[in-house]
C-alpha atoms as a PDB file:
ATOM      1  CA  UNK A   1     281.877 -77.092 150.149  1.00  0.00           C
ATOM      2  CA  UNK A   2     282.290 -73.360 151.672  1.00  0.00           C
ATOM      3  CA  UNK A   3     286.213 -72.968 152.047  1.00  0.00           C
ATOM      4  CA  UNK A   4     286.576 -72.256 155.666  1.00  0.00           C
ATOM      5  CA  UNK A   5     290.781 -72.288 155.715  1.00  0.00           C
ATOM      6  CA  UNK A   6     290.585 -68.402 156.846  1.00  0.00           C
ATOM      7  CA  UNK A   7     288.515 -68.891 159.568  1.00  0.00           C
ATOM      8  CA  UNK A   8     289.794 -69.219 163.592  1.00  0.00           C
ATOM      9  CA  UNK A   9     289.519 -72.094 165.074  1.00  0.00           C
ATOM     10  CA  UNK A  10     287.286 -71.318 167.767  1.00  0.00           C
ATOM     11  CA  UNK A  11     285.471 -74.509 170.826  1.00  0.00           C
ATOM     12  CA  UNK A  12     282.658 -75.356 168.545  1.00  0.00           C
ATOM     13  CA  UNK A  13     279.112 -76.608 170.682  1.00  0.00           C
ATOM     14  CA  UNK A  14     275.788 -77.704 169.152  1.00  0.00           C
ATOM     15  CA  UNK A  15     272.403 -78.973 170.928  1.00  0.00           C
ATOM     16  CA  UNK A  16     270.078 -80.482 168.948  1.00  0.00           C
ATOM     17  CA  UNK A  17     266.604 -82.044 170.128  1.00  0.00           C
ATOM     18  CA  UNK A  18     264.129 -85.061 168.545  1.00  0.00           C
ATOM     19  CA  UNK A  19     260.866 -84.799 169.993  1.00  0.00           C
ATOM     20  CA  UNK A  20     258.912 -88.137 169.224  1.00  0.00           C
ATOM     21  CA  UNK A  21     255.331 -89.670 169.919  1.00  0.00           C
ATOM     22  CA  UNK A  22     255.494 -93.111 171.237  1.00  0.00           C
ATOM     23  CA  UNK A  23     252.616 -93.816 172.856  1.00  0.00           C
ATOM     24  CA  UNK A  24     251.410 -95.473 175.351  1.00  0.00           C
ATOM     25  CA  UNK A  25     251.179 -98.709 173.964  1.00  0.00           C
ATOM     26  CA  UNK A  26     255.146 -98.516 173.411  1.00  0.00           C
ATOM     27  CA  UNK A  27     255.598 -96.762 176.791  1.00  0.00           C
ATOM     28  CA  UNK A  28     254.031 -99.193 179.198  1.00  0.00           C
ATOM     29  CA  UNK A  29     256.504-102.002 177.890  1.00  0.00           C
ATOM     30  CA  UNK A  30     259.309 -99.239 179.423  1.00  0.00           C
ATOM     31  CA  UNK A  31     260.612-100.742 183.051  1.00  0.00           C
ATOM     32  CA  UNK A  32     263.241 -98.670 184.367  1.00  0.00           C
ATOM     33  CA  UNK A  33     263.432 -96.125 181.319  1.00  0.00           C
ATOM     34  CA  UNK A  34     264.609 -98.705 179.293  1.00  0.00           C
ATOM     35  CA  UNK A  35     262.778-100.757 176.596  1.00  0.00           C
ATOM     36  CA  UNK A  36     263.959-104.471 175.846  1.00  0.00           C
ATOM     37  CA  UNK A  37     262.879-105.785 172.311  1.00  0.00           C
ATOM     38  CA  UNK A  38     263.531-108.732 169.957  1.00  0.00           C
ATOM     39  CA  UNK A  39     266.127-106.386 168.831  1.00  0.00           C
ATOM     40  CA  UNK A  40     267.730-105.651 172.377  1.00  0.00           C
ATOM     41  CA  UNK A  41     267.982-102.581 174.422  1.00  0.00           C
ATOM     42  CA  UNK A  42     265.934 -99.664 172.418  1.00  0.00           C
ATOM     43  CA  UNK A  43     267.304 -96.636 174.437  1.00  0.00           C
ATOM     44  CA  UNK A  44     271.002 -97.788 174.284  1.00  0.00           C
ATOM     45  CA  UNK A  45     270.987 -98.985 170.580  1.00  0.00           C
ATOM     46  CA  UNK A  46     269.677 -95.325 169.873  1.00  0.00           C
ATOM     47  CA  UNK A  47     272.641 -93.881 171.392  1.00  0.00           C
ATOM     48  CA  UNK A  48     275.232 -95.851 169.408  1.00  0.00           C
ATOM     49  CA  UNK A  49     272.823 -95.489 166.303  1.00  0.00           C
ATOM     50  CA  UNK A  50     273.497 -91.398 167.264  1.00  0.00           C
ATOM     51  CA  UNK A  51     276.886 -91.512 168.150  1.00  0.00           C
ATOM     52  CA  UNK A  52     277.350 -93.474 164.977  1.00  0.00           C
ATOM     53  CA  UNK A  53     275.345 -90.973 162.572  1.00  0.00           C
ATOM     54  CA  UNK A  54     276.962 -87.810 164.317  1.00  0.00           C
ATOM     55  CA  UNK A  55     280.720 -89.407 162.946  1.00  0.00           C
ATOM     56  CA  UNK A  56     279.229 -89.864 159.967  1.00  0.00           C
ATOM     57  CA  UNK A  57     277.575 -86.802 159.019  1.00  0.00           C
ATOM     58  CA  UNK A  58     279.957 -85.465 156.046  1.00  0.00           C
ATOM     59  CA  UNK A  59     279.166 -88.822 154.662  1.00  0.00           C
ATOM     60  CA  UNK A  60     275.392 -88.262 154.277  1.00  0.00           C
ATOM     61  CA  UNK A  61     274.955 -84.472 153.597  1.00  0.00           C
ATOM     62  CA  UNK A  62     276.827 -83.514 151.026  1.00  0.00           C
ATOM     63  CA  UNK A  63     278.012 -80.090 151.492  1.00  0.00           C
ATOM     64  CA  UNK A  64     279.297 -80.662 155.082  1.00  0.00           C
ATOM     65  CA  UNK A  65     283.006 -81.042 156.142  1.00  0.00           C
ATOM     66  CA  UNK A  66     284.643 -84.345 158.081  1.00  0.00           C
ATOM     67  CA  UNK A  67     284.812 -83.080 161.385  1.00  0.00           C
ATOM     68  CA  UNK A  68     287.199 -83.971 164.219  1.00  0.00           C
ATOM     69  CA  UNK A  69     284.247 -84.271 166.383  1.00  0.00           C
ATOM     70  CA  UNK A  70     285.924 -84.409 170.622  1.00  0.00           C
ATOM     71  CA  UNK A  71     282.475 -85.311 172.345  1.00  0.00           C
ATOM     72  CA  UNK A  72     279.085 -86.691 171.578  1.00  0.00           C
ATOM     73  CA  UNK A  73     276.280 -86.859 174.485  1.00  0.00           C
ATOM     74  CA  UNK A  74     273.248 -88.162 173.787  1.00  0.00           C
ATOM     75  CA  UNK A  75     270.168 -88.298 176.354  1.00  0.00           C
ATOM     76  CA  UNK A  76     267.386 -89.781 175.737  1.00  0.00           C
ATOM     77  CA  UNK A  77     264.111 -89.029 178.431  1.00  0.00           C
ATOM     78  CA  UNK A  78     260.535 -90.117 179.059  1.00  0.00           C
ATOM     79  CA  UNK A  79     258.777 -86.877 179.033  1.00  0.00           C
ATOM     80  CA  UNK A  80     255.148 -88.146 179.753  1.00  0.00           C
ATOM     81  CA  UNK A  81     252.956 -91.325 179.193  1.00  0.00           C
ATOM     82  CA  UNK A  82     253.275 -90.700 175.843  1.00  0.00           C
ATOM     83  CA  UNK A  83     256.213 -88.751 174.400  1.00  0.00           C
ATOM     84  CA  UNK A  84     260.160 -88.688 174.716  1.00  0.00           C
ATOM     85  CA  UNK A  85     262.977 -86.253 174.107  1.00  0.00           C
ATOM     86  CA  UNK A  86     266.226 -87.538 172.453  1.00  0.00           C
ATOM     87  CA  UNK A  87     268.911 -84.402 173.084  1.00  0.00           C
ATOM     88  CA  UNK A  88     272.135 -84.889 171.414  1.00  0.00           C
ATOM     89  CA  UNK A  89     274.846 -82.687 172.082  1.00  0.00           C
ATOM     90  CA  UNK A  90     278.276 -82.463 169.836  1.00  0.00           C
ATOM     91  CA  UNK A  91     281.591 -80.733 170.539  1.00  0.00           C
ATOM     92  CA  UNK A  92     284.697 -79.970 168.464  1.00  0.00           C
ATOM     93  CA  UNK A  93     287.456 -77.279 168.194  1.00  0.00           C
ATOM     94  CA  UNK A  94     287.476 -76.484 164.177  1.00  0.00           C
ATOM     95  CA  UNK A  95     286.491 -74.212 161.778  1.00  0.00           C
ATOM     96  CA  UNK A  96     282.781 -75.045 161.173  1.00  0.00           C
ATOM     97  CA  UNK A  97     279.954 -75.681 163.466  1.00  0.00           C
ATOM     98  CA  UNK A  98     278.544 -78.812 164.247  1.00  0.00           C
ATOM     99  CA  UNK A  99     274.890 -78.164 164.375  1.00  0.00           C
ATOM    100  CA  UNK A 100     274.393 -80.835 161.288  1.00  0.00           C
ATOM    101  CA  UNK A 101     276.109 -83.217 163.714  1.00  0.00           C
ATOM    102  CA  UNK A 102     273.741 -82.862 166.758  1.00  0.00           C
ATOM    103  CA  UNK A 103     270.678 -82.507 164.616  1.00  0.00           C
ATOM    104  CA  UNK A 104     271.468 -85.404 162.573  1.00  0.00           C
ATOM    105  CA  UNK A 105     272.400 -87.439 165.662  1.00  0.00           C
ATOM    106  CA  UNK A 106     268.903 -87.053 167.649  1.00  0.00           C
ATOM    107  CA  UNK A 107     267.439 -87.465 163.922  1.00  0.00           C
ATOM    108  CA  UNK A 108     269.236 -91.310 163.363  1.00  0.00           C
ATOM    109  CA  UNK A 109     268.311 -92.424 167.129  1.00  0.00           C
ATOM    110  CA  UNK A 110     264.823 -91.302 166.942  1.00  0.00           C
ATOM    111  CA  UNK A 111     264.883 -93.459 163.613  1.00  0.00           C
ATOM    112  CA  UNK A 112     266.401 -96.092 165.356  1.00  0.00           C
ATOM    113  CA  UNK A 113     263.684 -95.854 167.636  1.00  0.00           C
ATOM    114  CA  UNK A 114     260.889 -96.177 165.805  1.00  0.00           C
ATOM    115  CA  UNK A 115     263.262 -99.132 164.054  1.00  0.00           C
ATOM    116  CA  UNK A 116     263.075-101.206 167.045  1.00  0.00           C
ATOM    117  CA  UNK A 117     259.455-100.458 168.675  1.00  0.00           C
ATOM    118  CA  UNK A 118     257.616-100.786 165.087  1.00  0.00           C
ATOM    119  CA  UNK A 119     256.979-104.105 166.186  1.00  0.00           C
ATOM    120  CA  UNK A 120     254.764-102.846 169.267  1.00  0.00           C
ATOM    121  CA  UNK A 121     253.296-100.544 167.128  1.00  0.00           C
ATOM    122  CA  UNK A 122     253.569 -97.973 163.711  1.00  0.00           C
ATOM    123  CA  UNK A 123     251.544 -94.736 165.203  1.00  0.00           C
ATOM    124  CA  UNK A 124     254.940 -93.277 166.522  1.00  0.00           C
ATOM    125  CA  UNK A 125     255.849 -89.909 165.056  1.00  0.00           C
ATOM    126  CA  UNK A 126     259.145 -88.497 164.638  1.00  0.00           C
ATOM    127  CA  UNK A 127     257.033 -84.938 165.679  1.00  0.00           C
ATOM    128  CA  UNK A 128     260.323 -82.527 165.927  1.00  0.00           C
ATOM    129  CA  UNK A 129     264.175 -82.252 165.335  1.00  0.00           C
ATOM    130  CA  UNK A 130     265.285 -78.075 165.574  1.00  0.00           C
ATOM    131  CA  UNK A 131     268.422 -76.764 167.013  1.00  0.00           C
ATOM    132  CA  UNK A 132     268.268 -75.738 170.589  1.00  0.00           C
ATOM    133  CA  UNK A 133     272.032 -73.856 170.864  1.00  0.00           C
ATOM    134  CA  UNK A 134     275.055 -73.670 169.220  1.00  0.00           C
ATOM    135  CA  UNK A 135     278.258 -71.698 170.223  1.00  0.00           C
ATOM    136  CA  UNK A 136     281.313 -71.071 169.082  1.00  0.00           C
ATOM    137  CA  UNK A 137     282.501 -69.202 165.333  1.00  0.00           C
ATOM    138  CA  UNK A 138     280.862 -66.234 164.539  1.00  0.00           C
ATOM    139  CA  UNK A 139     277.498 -66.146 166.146  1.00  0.00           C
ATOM    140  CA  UNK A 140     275.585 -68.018 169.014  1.00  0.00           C
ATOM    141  CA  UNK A 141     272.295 -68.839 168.749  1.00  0.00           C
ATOM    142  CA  UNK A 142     269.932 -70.735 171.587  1.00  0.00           C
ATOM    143  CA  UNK A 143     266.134 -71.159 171.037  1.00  0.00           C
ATOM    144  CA  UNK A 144     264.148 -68.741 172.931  1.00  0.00           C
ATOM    145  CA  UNK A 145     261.396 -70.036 175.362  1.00  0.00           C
ATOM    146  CA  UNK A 146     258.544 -68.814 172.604  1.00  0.00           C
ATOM    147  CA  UNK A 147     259.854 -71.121 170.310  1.00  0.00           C
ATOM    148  CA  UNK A 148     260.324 -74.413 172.731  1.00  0.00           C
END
């Protein structure tokens, strides 16, 4: 791992986004912007499955530090008839960024996701995870509108 004792501990922010395909077939069972399965709620089992993966980061890529991580949002919207948006956002104060966190949090509940609805159907696509912003340490960075 990088040694990052020297640097300041700066308010550390991340926002990362999951784009997936569900389509139709999986969206019309939606009522209320929630999906009930044999497995239970799909939307809120996503966000623990995120919230769980974003704690748990250091533990599955290798060259990133255990973080004391003070918030995790994740939202998770019905962008059209077919596709959704999973945005997770992640906030510390530390010495390292936490844009592994967010990304890796929209990455495990888009997983979960497909997890849950594969009985409906297997054409869903995981299409997109990229980092949207991150502030804090020693450059910001937010996507700009060509690349959205």
């Amino acid at each position: 791992m990088v040694n990052v004792g020297d640097k300041i501990i700066t308010k550390r922010k991340a926002t990362a986004v999951a784009q997936m395909y569900l389509g139709s077939e999986v969206i019309k069972h939606f009522e209320n912007d929630e999906l009930i399965t044999k497995k239970g709620s799909v939307f809120q089992t996503a966000i623990i499955a995120g919230i769980q993966a974003v704690k748990k980061t250091s533990d599955l890529i290798p060259m990133c530090h255990p973080l004391q991580i003070n918030s995790i949002d994740i939202d998770i919207n019905i962008t059209d008839a077919e596709h959704i948006e999973i945005l997770c956002t992640v906030e510390m104060e530390g010495r390292t960024g936490v844009e592994m966190e967010a990304l890796t949090g929209a990455s495990v509940a888009g997983l979960t996701i497909y997890d849950m609805c594969k009985s409906i159907s297997q054409k869903m696509i995981i299409k997109e995870v990229k980092l949207l912003e991150k502030t804090g340490g020693k450059s910001d960075y937010s996507i700009s509108k060509e690349q959205k």
